[in-house]
PDB file of N, CA and C in Angstrom:
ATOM      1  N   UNK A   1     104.948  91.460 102.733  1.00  0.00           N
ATOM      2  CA  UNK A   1     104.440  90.963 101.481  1.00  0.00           C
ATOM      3  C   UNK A   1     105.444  89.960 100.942  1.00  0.00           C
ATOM      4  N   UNK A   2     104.726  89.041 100.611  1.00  0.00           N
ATOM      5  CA  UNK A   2     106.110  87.696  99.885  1.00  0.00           C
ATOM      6  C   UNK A   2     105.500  87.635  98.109  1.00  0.00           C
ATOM      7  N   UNK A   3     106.902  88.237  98.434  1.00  0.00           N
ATOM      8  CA  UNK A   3     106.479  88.517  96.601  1.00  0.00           C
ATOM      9  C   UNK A   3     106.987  86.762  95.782  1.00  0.00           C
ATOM     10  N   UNK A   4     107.190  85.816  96.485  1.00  0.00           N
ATOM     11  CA  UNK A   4     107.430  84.675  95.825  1.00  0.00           C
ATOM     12  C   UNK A   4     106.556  83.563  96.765  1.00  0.00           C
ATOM     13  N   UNK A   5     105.121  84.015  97.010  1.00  0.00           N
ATOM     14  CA  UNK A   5     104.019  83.506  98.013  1.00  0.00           C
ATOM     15  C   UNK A   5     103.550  82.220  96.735  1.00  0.00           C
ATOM     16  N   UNK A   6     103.345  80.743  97.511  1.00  0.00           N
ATOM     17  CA  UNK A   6     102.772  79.877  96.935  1.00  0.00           C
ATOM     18  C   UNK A   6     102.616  78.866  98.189  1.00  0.00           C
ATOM     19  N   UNK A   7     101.335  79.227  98.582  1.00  0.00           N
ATOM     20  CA  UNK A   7     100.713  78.882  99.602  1.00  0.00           C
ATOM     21  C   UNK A   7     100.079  77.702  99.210  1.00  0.00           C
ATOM     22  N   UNK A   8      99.038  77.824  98.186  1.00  0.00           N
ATOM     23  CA  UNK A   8      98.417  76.491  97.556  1.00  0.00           C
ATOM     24  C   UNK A   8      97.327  75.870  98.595  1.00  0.00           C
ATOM     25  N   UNK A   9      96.731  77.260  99.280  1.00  0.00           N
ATOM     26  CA  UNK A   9      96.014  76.823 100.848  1.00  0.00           C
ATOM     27  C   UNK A   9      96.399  76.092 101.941  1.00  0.00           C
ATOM     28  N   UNK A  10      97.983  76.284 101.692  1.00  0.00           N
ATOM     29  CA  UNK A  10      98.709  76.007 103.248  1.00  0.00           C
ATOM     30  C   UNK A  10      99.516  76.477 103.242  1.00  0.00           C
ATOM     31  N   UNK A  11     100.747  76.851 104.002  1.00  0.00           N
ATOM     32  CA  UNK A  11     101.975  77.168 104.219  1.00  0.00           C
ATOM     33  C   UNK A  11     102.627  77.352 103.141  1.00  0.00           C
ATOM     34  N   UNK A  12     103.187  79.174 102.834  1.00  0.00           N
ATOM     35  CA  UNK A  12     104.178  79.446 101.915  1.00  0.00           C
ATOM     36  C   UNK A  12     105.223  78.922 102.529  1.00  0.00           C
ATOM     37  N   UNK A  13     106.379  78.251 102.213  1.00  0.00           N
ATOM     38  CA  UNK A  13     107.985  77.760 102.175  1.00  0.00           C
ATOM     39  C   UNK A  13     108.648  78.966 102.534  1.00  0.00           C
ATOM     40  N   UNK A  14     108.248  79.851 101.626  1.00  0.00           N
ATOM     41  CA  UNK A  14     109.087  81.604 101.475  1.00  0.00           C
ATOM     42  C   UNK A  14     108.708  82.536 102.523  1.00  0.00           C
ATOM     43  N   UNK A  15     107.564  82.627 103.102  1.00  0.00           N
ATOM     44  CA  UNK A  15     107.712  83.487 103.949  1.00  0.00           C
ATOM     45  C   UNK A  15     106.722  82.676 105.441  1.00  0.00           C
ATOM     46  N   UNK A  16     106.695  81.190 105.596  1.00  0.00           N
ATOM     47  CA  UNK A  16     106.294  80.626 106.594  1.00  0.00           C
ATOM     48  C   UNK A  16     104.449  81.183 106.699  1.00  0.00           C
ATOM     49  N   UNK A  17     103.507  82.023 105.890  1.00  0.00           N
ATOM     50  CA  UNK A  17     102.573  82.326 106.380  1.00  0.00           C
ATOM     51  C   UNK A  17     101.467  81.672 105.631  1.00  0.00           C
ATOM     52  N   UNK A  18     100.102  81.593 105.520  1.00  0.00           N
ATOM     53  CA  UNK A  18      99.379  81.174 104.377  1.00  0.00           C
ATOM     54  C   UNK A  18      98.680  82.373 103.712  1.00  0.00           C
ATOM     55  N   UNK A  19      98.684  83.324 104.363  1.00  0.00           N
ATOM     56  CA  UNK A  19      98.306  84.943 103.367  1.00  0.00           C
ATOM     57  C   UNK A  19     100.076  85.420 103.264  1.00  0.00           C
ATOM     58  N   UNK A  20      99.906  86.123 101.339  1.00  0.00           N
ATOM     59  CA  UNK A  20     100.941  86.454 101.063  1.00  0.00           C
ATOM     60  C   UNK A  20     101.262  87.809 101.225  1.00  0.00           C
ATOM     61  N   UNK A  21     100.045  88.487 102.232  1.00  0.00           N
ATOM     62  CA  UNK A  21     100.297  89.972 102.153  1.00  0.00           C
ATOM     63  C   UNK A  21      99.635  90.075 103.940  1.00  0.00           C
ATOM     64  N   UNK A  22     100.429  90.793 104.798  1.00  0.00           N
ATOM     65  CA  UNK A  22     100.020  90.971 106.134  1.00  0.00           C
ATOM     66  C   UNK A  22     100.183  92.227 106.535  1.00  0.00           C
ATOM     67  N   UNK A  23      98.959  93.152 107.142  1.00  0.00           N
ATOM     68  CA  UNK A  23      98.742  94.498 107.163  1.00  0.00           C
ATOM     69  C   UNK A  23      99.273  94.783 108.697  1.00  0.00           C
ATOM     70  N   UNK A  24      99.978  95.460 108.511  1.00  0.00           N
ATOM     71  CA  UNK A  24     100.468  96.290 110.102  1.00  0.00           C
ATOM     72  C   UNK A  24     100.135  97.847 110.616  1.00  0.00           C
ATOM     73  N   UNK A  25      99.214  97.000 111.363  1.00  0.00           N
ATOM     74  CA  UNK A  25      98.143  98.649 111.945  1.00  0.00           C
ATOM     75  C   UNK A  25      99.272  99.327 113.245  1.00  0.00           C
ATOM     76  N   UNK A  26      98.977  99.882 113.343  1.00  0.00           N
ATOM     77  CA  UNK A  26     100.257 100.900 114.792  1.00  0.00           C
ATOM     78  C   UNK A  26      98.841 102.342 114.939  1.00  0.00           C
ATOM     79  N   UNK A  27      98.246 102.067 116.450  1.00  0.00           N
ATOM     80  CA  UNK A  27      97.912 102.829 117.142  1.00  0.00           C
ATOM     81  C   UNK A  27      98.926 104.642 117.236  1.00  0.00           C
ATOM     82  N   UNK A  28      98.585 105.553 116.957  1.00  0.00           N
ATOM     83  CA  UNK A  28      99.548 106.350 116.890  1.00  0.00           C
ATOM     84  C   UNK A  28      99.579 107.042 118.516  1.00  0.00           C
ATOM     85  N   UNK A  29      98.165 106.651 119.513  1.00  0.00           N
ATOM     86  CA  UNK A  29      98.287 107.294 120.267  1.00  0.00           C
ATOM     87  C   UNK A  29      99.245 106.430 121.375  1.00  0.00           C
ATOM     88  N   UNK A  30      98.928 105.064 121.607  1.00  0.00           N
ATOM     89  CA  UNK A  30      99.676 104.217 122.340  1.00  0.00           C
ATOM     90  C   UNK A  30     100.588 103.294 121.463  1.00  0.00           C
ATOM     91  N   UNK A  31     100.701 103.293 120.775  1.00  0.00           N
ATOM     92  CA  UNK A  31     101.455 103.085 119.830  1.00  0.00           C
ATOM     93  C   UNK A  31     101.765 101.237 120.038  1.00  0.00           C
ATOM     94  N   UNK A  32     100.153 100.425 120.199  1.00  0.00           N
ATOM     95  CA  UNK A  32     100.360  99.423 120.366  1.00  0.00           C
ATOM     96  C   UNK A  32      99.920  99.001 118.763  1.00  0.00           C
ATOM     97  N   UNK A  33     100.498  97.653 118.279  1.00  0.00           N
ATOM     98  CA  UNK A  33     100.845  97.477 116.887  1.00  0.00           C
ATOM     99  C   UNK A  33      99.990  96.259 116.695  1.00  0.00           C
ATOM    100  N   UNK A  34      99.015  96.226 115.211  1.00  0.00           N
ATOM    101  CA  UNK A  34      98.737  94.578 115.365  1.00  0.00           C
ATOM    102  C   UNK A  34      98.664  94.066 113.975  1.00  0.00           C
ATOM    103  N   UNK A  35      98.835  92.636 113.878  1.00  0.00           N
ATOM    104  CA  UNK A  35      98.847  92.548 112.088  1.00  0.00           C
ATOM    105  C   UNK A  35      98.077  91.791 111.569  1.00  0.00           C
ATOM    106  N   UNK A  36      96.930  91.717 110.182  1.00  0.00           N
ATOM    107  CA  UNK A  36      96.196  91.003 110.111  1.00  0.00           C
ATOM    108  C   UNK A  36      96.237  90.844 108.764  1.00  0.00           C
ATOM    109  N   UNK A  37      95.482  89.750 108.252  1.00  0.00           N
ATOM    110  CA  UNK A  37      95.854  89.112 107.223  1.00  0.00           C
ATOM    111  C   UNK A  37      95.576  90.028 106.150  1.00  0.00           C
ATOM    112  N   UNK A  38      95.779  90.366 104.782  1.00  0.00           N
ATOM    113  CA  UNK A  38      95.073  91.566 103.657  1.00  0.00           C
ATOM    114  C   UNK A  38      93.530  91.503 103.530  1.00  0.00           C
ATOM    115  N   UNK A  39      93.018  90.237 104.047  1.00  0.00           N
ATOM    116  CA  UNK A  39      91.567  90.344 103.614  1.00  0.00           C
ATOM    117  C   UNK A  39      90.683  91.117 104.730  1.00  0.00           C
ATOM    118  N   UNK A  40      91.327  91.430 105.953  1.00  0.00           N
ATOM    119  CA  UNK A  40      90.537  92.462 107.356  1.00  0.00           C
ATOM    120  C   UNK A  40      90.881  93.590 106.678  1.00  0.00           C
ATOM    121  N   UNK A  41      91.343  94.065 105.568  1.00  0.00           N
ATOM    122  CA  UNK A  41      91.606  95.889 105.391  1.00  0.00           C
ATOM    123  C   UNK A  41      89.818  95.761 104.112  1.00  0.00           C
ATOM    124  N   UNK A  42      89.396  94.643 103.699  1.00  0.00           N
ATOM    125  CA  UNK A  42      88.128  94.447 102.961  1.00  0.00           C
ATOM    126  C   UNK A  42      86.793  94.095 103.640  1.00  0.00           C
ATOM    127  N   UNK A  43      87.090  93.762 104.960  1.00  0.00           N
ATOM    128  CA  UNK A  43      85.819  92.720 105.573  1.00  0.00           C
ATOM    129  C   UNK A  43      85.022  93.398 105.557  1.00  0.00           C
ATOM    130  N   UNK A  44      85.484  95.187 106.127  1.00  0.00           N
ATOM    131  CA  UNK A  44      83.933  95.651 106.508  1.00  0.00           C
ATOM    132  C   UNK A  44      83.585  96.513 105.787  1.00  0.00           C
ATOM    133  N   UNK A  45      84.160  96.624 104.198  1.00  0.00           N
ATOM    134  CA  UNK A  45      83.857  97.625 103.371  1.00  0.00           C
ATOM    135  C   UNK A  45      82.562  97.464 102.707  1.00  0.00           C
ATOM    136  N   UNK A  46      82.087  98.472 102.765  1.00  0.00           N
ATOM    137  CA  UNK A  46      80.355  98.364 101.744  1.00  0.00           C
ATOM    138  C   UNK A  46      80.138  97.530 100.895  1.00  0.00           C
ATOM    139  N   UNK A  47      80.834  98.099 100.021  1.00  0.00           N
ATOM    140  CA  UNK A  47      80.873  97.004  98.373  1.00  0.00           C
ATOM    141  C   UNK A  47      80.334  95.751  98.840  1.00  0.00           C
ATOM    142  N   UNK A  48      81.500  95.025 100.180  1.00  0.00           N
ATOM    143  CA  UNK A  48      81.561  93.745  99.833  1.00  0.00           C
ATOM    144  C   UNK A  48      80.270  93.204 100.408  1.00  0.00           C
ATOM    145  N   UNK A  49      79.809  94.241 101.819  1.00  0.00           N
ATOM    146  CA  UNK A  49      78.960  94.050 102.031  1.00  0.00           C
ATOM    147  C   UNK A  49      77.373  93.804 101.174  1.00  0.00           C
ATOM    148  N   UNK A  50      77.125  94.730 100.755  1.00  0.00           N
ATOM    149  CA  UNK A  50      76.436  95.259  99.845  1.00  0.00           C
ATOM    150  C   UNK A  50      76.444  93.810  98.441  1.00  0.00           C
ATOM    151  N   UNK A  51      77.849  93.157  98.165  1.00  0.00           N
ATOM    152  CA  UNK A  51      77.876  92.449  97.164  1.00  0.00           C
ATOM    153  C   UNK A  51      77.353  90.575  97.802  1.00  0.00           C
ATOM    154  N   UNK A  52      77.257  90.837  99.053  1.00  0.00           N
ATOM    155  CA  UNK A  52      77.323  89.401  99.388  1.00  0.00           C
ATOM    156  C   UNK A  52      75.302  89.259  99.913  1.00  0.00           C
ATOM    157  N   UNK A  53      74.899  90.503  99.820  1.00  0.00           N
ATOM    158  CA  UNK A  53      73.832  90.990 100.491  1.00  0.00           C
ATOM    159  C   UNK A  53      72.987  90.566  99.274  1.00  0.00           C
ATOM    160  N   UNK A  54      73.348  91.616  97.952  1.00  0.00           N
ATOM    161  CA  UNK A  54      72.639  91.380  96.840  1.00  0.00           C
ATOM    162  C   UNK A  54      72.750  89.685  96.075  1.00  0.00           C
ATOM    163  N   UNK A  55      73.395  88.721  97.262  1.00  0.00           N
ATOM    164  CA  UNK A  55      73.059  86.980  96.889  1.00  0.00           C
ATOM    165  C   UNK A  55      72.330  86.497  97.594  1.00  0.00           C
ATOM    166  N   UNK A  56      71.725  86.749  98.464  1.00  0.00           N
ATOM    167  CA  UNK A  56      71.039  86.611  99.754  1.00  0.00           C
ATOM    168  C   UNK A  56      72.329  86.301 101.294  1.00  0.00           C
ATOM    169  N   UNK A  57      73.106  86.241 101.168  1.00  0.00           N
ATOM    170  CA  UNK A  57      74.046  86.297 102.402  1.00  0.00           C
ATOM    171  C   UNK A  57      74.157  87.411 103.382  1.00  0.00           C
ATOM    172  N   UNK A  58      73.821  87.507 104.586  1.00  0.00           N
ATOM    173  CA  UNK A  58      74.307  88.457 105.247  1.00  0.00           C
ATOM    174  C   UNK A  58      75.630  88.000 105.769  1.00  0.00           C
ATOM    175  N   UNK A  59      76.426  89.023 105.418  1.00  0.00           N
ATOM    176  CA  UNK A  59      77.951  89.240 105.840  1.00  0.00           C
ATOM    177  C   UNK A  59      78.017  89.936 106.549  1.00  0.00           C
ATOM    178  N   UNK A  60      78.730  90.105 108.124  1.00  0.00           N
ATOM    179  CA  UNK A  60      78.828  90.457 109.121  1.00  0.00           C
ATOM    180  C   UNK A  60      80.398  89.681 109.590  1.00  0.00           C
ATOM    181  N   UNK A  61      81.029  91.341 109.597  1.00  0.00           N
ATOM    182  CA  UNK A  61      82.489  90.292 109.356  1.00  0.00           C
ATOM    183  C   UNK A  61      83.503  89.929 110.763  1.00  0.00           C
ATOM    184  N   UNK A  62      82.242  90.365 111.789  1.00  0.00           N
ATOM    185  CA  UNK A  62      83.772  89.946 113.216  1.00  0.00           C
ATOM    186  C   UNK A  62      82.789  88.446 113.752  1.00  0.00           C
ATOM    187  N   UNK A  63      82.603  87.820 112.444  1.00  0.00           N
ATOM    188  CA  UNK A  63      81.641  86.414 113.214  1.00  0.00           C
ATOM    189  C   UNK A  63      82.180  85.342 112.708  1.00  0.00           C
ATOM    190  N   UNK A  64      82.052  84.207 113.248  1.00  0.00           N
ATOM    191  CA  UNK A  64      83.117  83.146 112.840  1.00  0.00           C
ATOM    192  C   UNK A  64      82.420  82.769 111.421  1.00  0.00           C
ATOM    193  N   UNK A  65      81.152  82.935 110.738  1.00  0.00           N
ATOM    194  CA  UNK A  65      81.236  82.871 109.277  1.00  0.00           C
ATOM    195  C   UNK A  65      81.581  84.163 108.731  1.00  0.00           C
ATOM    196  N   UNK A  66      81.571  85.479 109.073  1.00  0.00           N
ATOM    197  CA  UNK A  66      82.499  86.251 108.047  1.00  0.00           C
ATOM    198  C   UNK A  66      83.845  85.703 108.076  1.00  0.00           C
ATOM    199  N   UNK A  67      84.910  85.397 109.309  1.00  0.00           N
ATOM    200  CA  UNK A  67      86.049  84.943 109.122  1.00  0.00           C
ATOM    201  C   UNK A  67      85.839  84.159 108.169  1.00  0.00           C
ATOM    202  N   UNK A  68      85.371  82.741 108.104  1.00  0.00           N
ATOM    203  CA  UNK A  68      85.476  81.722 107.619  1.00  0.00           C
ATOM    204  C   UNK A  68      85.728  82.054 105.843  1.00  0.00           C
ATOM    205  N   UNK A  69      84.556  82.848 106.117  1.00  0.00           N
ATOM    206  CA  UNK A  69      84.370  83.867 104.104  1.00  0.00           C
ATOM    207  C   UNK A  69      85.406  83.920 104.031  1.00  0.00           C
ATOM    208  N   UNK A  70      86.118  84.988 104.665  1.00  0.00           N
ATOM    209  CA  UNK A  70      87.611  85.989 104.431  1.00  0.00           C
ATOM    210  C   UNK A  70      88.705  84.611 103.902  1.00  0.00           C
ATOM    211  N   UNK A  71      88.934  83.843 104.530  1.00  0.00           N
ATOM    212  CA  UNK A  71      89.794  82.581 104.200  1.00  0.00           C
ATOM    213  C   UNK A  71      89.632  81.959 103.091  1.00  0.00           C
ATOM    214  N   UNK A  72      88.727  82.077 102.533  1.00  0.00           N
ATOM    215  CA  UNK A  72      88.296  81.393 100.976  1.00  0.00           C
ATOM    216  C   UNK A  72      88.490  82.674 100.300  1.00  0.00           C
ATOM    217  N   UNK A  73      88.707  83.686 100.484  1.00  0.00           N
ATOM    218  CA  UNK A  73      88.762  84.900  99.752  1.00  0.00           C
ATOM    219  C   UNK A  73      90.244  84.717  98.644  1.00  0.00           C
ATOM    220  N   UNK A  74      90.552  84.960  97.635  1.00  0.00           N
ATOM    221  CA  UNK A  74      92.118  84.484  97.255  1.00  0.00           C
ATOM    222  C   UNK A  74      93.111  86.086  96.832  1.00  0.00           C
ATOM    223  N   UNK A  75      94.094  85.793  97.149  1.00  0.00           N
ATOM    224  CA  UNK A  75      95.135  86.831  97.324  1.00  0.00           C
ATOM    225  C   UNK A  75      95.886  87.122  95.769  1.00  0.00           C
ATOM    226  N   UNK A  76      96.487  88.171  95.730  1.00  0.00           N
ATOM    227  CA  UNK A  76      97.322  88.221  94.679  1.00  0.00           C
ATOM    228  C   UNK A  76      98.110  89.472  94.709  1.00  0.00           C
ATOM    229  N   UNK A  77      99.376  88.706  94.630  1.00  0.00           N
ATOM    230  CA  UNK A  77     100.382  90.226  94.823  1.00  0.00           C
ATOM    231  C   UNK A  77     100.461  91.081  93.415  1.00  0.00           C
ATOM    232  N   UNK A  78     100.331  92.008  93.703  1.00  0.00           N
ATOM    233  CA  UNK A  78     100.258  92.914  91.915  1.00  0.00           C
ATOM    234  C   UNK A  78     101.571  93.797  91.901  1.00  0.00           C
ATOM    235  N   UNK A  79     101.880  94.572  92.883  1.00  0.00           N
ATOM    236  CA  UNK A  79     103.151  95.106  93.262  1.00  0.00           C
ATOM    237  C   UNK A  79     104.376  94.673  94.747  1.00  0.00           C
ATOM    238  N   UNK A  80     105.606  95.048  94.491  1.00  0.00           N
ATOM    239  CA  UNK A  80     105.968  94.593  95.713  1.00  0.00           C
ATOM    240  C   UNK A  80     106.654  95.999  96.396  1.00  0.00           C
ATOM    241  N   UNK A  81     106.715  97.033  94.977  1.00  0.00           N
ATOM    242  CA  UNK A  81     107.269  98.719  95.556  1.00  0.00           C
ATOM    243  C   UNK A  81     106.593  99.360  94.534  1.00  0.00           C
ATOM    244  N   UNK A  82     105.535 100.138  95.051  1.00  0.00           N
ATOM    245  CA  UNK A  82     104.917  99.967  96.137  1.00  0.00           C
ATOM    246  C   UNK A  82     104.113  99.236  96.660  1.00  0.00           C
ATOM    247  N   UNK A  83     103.732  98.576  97.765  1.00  0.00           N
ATOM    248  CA  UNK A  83     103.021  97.098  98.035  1.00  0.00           C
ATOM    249  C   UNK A  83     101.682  97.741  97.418  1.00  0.00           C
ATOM    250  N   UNK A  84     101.489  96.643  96.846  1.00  0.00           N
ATOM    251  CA  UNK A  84      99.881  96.376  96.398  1.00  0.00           C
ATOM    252  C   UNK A  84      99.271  94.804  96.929  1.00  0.00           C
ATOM    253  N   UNK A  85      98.119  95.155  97.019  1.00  0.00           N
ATOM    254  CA  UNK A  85      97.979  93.186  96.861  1.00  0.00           C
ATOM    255  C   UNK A  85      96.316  93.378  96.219  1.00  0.00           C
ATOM    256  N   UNK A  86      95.583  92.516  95.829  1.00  0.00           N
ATOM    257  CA  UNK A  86      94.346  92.064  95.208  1.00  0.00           C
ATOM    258  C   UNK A  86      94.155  91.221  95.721  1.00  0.00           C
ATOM    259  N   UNK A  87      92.552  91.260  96.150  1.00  0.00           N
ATOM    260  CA  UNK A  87      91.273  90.546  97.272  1.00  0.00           C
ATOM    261  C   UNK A  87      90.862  90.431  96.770  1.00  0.00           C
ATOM    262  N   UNK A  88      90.128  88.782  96.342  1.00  0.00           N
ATOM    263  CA  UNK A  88      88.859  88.545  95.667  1.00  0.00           C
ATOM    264  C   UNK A  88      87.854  87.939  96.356  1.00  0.00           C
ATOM    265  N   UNK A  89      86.738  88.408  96.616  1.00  0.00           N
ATOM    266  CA  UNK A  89      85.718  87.641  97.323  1.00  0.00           C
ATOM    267  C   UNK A  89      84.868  86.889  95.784  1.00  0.00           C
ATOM    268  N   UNK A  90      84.760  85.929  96.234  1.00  0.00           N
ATOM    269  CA  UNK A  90      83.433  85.062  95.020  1.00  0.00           C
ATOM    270  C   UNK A  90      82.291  84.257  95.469  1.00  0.00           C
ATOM    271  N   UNK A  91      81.022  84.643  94.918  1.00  0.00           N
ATOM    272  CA  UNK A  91      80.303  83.937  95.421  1.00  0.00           C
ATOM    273  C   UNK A  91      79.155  83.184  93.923  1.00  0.00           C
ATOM    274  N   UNK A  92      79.196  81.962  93.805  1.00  0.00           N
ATOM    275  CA  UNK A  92      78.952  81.544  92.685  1.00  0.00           C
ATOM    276  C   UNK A  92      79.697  81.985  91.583  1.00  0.00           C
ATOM    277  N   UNK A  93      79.407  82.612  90.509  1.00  0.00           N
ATOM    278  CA  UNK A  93      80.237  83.048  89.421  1.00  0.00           C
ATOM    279  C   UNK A  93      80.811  84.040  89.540  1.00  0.00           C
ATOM    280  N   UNK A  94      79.883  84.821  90.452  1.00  0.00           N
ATOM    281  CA  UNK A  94      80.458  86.479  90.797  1.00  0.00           C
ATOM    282  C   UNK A  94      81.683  86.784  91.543  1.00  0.00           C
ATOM    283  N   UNK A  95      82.679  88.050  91.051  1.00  0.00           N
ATOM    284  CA  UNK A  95      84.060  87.938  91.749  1.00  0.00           C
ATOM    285  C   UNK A  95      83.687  89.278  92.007  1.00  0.00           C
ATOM    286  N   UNK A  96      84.037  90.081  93.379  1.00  0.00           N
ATOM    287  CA  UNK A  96      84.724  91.264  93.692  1.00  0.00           C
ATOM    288  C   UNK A  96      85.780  90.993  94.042  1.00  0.00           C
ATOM    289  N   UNK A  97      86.860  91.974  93.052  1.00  0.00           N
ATOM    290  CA  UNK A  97      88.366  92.182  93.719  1.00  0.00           C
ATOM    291  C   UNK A  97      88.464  93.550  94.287  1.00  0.00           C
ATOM    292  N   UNK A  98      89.324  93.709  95.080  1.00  0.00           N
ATOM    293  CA  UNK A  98      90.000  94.835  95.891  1.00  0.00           C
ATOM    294  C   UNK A  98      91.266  94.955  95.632  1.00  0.00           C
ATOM    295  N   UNK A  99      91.286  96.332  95.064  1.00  0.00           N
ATOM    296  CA  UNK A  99      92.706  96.769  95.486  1.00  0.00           C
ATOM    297  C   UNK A  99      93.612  97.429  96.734  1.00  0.00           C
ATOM    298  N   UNK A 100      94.216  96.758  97.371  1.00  0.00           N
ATOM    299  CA  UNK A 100      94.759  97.030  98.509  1.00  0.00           C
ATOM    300  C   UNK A 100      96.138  97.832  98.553  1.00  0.00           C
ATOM    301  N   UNK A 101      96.113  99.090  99.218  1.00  0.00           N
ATOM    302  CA  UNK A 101      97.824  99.900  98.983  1.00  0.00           C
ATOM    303  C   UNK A 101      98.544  99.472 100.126  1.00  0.00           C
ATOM    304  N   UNK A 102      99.287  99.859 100.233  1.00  0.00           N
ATOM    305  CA  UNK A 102     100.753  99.676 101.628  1.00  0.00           C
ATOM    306  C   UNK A 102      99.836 100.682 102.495  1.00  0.00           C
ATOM    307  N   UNK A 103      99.022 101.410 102.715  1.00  0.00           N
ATOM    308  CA  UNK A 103      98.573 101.754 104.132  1.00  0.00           C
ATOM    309  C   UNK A 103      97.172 101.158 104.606  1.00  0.00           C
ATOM    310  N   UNK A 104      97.085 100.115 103.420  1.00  0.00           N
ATOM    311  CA  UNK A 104      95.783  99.055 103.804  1.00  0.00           C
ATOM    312  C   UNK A 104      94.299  99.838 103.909  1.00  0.00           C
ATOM    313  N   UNK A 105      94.313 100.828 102.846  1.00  0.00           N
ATOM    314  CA  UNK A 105      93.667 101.153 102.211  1.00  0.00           C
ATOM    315  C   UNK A 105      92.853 100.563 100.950  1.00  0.00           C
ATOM    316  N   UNK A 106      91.525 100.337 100.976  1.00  0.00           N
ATOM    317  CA  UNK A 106      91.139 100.131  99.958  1.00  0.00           C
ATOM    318  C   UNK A 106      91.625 101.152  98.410  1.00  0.00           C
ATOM    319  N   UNK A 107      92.196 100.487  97.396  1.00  0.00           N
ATOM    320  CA  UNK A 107      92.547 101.654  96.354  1.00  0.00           C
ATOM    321  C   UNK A 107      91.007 102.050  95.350  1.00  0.00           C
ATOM    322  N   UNK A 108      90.822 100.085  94.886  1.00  0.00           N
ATOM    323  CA  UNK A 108      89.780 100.359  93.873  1.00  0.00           C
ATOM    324  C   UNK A 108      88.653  99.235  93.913  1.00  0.00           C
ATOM    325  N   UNK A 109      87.680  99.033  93.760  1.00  0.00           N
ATOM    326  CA  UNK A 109      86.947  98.106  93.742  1.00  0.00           C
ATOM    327  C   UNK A 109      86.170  97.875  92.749  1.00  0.00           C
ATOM    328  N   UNK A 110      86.208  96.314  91.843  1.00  0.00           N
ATOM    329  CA  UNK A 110      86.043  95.837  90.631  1.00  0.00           C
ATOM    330  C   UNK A 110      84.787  95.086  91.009  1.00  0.00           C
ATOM    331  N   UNK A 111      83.971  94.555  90.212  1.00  0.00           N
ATOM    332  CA  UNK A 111      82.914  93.916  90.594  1.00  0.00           C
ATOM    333  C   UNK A 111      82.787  93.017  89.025  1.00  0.00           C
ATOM    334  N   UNK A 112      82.738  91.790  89.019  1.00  0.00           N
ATOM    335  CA  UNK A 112      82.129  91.079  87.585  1.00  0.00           C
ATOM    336  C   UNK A 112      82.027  89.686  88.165  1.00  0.00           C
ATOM    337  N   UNK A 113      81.219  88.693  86.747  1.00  0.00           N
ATOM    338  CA  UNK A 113      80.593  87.525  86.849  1.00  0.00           C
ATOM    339  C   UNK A 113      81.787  86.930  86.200  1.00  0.00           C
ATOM    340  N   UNK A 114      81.917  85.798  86.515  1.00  0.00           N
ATOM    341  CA  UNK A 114      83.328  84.576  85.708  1.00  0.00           C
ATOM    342  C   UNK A 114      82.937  84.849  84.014  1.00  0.00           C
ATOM    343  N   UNK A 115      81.620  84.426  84.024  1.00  0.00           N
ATOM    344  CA  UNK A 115      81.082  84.665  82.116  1.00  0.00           C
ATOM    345  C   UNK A 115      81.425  86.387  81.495  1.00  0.00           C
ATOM    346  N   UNK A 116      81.858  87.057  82.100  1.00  0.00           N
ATOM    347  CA  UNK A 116      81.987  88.205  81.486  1.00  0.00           C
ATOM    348  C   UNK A 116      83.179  88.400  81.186  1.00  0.00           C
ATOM    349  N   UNK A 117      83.392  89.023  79.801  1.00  0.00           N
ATOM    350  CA  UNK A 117      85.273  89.364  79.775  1.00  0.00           C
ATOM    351  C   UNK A 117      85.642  90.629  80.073  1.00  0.00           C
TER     352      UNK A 117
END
């Protein structure tokens, strides 16, 4: 997690990546390891499904337009101990954020329109 991430949709300076939060999965049985950006611990969760569904979009997220989604998705570090980070998917006015923990767990999931306070 780069808690001083300013990517600006390219390359953070501070930690060389363009996501400011990167999830590290570890197989426990072969214990092979892999890391993916914070927005794969959201791709295939209901909500988002379910939220991109109720615009007319089908989201289907191991396809080169769910990737493509996930990349427009925007990041935000909220903690750095214990890691947190926040996922926002938007589509027109509408935002779902995600709360993401250090075991890349979904924590909480928010749902609202830009016009709402």
């Amino acid at each position: 997690m780069c808690a001083d991430h300013d990517a600006d949709g390219s390359i953070c300076n501070a930690c060389d990546s363009r996501f400011a939060a990167v999830l590290t999965f570890a197989c426990t049985a072969c214990k092979f390891d892999w890391r993916s950006p914070s927005y794969a611990a959201v791709s295939h969760h209901p909500a988002l499904v379910a939220f991109y569904f109720d615009r007319g979009v089908e989201h289907v997220p191991a396809t080169w337009d769910g990737l493509r989604r996930g990349l427009d998705w925007r990041e935000e570090v909220l903690t750095t101990d214990p890691p947190a980070v926040r996922v926002t998917a938007a589509h027109g006015p509408d935002r779902l954020a995600f709360v993401v923990d250090a075991a890349g767990s979904v924590a909480s999931v928010t749902e609202r329109s830009v016009g709402q306070q």
